[in-house]
Protein backbone atom coordinates (compact mmCIF):
# COMPACT_ATOMS: atom_id res chain seq x y z
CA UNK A 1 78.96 150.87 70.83
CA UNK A 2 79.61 147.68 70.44
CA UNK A 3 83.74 148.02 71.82
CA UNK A 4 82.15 150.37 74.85
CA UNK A 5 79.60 147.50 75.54
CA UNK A 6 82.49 144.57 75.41
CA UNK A 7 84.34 146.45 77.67
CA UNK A 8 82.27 147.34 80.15
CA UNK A 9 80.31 144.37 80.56
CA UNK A 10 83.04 142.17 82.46
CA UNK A 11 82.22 145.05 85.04
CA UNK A 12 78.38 145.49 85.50
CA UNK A 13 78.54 141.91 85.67
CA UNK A 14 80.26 141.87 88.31
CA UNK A 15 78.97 144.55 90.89
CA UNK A 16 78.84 144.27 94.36
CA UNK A 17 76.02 142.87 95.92
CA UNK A 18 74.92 146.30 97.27
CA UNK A 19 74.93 148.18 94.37
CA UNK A 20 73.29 145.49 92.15
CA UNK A 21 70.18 145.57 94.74
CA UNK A 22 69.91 149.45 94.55
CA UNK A 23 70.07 149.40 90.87
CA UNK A 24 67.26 147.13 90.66
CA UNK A 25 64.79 148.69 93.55
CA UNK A 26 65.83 151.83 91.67
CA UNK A 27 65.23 150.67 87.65
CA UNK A 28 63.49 148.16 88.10
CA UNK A 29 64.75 144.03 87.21
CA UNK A 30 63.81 144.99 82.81
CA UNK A 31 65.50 148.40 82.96
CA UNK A 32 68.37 147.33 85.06
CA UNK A 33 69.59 144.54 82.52
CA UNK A 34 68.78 146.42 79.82
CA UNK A 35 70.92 149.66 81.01
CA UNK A 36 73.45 147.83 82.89
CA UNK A 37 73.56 143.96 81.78
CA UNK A 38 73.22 144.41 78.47
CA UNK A 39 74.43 148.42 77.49
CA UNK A 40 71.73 148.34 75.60
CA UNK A 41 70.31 151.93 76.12
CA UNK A 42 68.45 152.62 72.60
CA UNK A 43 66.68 149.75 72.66
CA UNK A 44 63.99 150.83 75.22
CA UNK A 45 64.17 154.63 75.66
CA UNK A 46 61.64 154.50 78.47
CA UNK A 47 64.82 153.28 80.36
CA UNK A 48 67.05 155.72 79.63
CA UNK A 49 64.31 158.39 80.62
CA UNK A 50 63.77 156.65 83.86
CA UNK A 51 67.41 156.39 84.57
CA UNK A 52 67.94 160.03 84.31
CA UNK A 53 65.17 160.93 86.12
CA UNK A 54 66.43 158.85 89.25
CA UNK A 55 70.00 160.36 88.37
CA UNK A 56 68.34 163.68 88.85
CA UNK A 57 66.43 163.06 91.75
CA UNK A 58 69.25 161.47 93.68
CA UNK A 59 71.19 164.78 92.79
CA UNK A 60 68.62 167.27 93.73
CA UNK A 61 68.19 165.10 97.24
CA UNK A 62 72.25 165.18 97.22
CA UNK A 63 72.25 169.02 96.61
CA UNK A 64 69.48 169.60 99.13
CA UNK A 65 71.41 168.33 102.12
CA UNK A 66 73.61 171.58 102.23
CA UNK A 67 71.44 173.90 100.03
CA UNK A 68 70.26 175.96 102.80
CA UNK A 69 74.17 175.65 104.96
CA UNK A 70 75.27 178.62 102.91
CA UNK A 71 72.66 180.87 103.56
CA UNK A 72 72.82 179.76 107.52
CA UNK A 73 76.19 180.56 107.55
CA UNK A 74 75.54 184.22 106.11
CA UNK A 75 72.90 185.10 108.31
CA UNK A 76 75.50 183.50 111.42
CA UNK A 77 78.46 185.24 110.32
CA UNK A 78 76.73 188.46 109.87
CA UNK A 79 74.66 188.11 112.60
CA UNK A 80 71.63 189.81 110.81
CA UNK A 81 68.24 188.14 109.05
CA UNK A 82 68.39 191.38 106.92
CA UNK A 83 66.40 190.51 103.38
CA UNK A 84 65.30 187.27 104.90
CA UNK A 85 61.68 187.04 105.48
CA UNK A 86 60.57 184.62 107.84
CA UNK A 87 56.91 184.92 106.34
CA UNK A 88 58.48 183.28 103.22
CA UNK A 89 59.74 180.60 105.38
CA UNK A 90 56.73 179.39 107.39
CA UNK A 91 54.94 179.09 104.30
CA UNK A 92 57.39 177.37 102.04
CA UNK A 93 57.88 174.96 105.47
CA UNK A 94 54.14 174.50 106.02
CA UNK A 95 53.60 173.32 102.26
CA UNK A 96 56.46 171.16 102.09
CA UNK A 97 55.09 169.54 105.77
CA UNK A 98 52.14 168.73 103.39
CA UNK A 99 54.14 167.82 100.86
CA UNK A 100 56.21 165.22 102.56
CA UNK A 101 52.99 163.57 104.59
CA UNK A 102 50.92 163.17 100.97
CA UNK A 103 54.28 161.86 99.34
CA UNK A 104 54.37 159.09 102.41
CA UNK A 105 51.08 158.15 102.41
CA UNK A 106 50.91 157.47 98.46
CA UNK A 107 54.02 155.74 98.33
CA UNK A 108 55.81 157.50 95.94
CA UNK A 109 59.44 157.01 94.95
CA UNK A 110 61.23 158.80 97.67
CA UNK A 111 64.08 160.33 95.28
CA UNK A 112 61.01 161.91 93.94
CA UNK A 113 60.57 163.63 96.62
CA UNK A 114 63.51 162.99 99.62
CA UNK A 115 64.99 166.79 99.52
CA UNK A 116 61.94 167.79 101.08
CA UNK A 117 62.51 166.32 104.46
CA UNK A 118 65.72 168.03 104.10
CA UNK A 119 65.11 171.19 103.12
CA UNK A 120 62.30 170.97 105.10
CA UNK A 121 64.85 170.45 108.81
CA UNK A 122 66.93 173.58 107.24
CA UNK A 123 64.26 175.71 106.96
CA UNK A 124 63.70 175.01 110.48
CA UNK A 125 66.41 176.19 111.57
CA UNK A 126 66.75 179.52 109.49
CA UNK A 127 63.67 180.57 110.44
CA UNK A 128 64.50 180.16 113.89
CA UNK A 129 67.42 181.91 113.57
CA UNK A 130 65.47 184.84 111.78
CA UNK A 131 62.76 185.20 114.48
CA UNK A 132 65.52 185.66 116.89
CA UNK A 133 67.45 188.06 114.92
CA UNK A 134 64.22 190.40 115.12
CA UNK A 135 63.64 190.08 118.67
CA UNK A 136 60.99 187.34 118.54
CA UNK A 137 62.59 184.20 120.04
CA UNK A 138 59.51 183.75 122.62
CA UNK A 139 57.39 182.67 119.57
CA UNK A 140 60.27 179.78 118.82
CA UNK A 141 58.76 177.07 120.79
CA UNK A 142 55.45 177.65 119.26
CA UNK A 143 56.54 177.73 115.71
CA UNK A 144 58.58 174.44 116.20
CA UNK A 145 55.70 172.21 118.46
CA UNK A 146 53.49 174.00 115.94
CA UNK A 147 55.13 172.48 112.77
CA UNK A 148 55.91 169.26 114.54
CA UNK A 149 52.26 168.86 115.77
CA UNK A 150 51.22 169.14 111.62
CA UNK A 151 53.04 166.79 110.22
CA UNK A 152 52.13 164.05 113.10
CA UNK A 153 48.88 164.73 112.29
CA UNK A 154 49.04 164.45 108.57
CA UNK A 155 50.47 160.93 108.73
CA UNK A 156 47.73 159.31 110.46
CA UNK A 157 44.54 158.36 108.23
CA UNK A 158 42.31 158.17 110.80
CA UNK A 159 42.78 162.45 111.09
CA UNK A 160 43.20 163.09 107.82
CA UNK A 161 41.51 160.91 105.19
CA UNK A 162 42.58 160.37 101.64
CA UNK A 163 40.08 162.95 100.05
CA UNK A 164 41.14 165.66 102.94
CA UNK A 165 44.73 164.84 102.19
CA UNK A 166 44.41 165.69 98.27
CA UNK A 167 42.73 169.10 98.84
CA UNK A 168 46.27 169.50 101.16
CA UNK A 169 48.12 168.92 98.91
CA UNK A 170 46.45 171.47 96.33
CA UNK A 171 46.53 174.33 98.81
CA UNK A 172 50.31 173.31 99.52
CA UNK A 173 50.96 174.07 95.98
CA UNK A 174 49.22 177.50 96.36
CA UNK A 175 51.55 178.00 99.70
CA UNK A 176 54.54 177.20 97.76
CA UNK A 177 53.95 179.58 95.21
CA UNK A 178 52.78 182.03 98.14
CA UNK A 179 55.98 181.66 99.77
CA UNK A 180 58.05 183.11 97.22
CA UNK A 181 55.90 186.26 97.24
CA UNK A 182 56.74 187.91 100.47
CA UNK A 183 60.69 187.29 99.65
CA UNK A 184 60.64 189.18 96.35
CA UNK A 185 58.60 192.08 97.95
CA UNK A 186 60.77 191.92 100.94
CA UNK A 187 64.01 192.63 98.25
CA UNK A 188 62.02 194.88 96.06
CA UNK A 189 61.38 197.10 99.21
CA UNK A 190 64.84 197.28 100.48
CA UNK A 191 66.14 197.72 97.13
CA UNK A 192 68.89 194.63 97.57
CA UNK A 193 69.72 190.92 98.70
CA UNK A 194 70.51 191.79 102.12
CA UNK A 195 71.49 188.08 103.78
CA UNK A 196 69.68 186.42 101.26
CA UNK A 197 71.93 183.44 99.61
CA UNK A 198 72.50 183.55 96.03
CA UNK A 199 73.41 179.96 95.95
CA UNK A 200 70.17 178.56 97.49
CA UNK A 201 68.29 180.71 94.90
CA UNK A 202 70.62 179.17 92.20
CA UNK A 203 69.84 175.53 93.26
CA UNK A 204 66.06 176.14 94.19
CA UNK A 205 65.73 177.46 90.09
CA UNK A 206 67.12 174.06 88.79
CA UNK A 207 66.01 171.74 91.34
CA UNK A 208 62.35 172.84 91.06
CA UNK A 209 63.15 172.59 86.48
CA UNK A 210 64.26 169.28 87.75
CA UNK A 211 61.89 167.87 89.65
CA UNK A 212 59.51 169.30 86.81
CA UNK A 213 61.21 166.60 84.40
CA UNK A 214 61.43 163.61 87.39
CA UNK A 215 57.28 164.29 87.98
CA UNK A 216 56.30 163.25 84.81
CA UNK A 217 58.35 160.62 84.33
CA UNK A 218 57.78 158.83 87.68
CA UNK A 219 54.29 160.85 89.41
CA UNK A 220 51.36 160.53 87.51
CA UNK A 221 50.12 163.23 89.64
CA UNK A 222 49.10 166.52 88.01
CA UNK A 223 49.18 168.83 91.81
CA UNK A 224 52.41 167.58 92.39
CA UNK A 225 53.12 168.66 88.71
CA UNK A 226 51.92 172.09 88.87
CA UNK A 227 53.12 173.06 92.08
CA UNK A 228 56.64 172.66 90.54
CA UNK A 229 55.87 174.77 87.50
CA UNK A 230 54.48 177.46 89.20
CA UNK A 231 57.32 177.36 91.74
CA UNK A 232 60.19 177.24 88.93
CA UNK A 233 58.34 180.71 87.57
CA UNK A 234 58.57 182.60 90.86
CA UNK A 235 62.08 181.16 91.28
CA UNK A 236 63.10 182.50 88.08
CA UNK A 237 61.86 185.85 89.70
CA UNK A 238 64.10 185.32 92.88
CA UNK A 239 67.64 184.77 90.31
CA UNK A 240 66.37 187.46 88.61
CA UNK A 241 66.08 189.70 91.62
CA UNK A 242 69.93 188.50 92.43
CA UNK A 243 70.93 189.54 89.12
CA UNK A 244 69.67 193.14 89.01
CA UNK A 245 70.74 193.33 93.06
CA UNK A 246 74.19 191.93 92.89
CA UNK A 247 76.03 194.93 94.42
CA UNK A 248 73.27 196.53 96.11
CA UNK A 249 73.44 196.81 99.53
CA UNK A 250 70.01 196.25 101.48
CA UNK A 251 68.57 199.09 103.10
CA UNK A 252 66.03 198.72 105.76
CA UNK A 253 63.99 202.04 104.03
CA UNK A 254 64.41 203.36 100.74
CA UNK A 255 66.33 206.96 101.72
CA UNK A 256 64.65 210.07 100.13
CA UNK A 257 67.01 212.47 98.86
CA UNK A 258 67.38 216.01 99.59
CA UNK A 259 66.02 215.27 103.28
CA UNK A 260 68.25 217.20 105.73
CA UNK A 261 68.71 215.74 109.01
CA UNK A 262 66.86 217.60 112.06
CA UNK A 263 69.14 219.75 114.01
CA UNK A 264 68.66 219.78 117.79
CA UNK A 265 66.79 222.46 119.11
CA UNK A 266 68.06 223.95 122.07
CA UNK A 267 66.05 224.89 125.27
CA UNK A 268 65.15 228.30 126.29
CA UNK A 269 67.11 228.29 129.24
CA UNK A 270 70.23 227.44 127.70
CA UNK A 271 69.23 230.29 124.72
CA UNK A 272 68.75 232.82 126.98
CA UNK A 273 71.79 232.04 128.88
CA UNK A 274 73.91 232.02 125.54
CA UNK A 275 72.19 235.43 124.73
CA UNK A 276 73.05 236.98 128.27
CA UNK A 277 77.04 235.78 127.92
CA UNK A 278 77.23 236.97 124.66
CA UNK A 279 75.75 240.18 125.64
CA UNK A 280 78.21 240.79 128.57
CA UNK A 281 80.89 239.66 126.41
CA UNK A 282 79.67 242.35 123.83
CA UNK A 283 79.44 245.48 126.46
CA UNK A 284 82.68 244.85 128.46
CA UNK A 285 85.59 247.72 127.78
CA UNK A 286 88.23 246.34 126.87
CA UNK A 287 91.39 246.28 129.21
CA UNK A 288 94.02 248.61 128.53
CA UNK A 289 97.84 248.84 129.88
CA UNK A 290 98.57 252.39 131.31
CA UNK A 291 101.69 253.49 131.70
């Protein structure tokens, strides 16, 4: 440890301006000489926790920037929502709106909570892109000014007060769990994936184990806390669900077998004028050559 530290130390002593300020507004001035000064991580563990729980964070608000872009691009390039549900959307959007406004107003960390803004601006978009995909783009500009008009509100203290704001943030936590609901049902009915992304589901199972591990180092805040646990369970679900659906095409009903398909009927008219040809074709002699 000792060779590691000697070496090392002619560099972290001589950072860039830039980075030295981060690393402080990030660790703190006793963490950041301990971790980075001195390479002195088993000294104070505390510090090490805290530095990997901003390491996560900034990679879970890194990840969450283009988390969503693959599943945009699927539902784009197929030009179908199929196995999207836009119910699972507007709730999952409408908690983390109250999400992001109790985060602001408490003055939490923001890599505790900065991928929700972003996730939050993809969502936006998907959903928009579902609701036209089923023929429901009129209701666009009233899901958008609708979501918009929330989150204004939220922010200001003298519409929502403090005590308002913390029962908010509880029933947020019930509407994240609730927004995973309709999405399983929605692949359990058409027996696969459809459009859904496998790679958001991927990164929505470890970001939401990692933000488990980031809350209680950094939140002392036991909704915040639960809301992730109960969300990491019904993501499990979800990569479950992609597992067991992996080359399952999506079907819009579940097909019942030994159902033969209707045969047109045909009208009266043209049955009787069938029968009457056939008759005549029936009683004519047949033409002979005479010689």
């Amino acid at each position: 440890m000792d060779s590691i530290r000697s070496a090392l130390q002619p560099l972290t002593h001589n950072l860039p301006a830039p980075i030295t300020d981060t690393g402080r507004s990030l660790l703190g001035p006793f963490c950041y000489k301990t971790l980075v000064l001195d390479i002195d991580p088993f000294t104070s563990p505390e510090c090490l926790k805290l530095a990997i729980s901003k390491g996560l964070g900034i990679g879970i608000i890194g990840a969450s920037s283009i988390v969503k872009i693959p599943q945009l691009v699927k539902i784009i390039r197929s030009d179908s929502a199929e196995g999207v549900s836009f119910l699972s959307y507007l709730l999952e959007s409408s908690a983390y709106v109250i999400s992001l406004a109790y985060n602001i107003r408490h003055g939490f960390p923001f890599s505790t909570y900065g991928e929700t803004a972003l996730i939050l601006a993809q969502n936006v978009v998907i959903s928009s892109l579902v609701l036209s995909y089923t023929g429901k783009g009129s209701w666009l500009t009233v899901w958008v000014s609708g979501l918009a008009a929330a989150g204004a509100a939220l922010l200001r203290r003298d519409i929502v007060d403090v005590k308002t704001m913390s029962w908010l943030q509880a029933f947020a936590g019930v509407l994240g769990v609730a927004s995973k609901v309709p999405q399983i049902v929605t692949i359990w009915q058409q027996g696969g994936t459809g459009q859904l992304s496998a790679f958001a589901v991927i990164n929505y199972l470890l970001g939401s184990l990692s933000r488990i591990f980031t809350t209680l180092q950094e939140v002392p805040d036991p909704l915040i806390l639960y809301g992730f646990i109960a969300g990491f369970a019904l993501n499990a679900i979800l990569f479950l669900q992609v597992i067991y659906y992996w080359n399952s095409p999506a079907t819009t009903t579940k097909s019942v077998k030994g159902k033969k398909p209707n045969k047109p009927i045909a009208s009266e008219k043209e049955t009787a004028t069938t029968g009457s040809s056939s008759a005549r074709t029936a009683k004519s002699p047949s033409t002979r050559r005479r010689g």
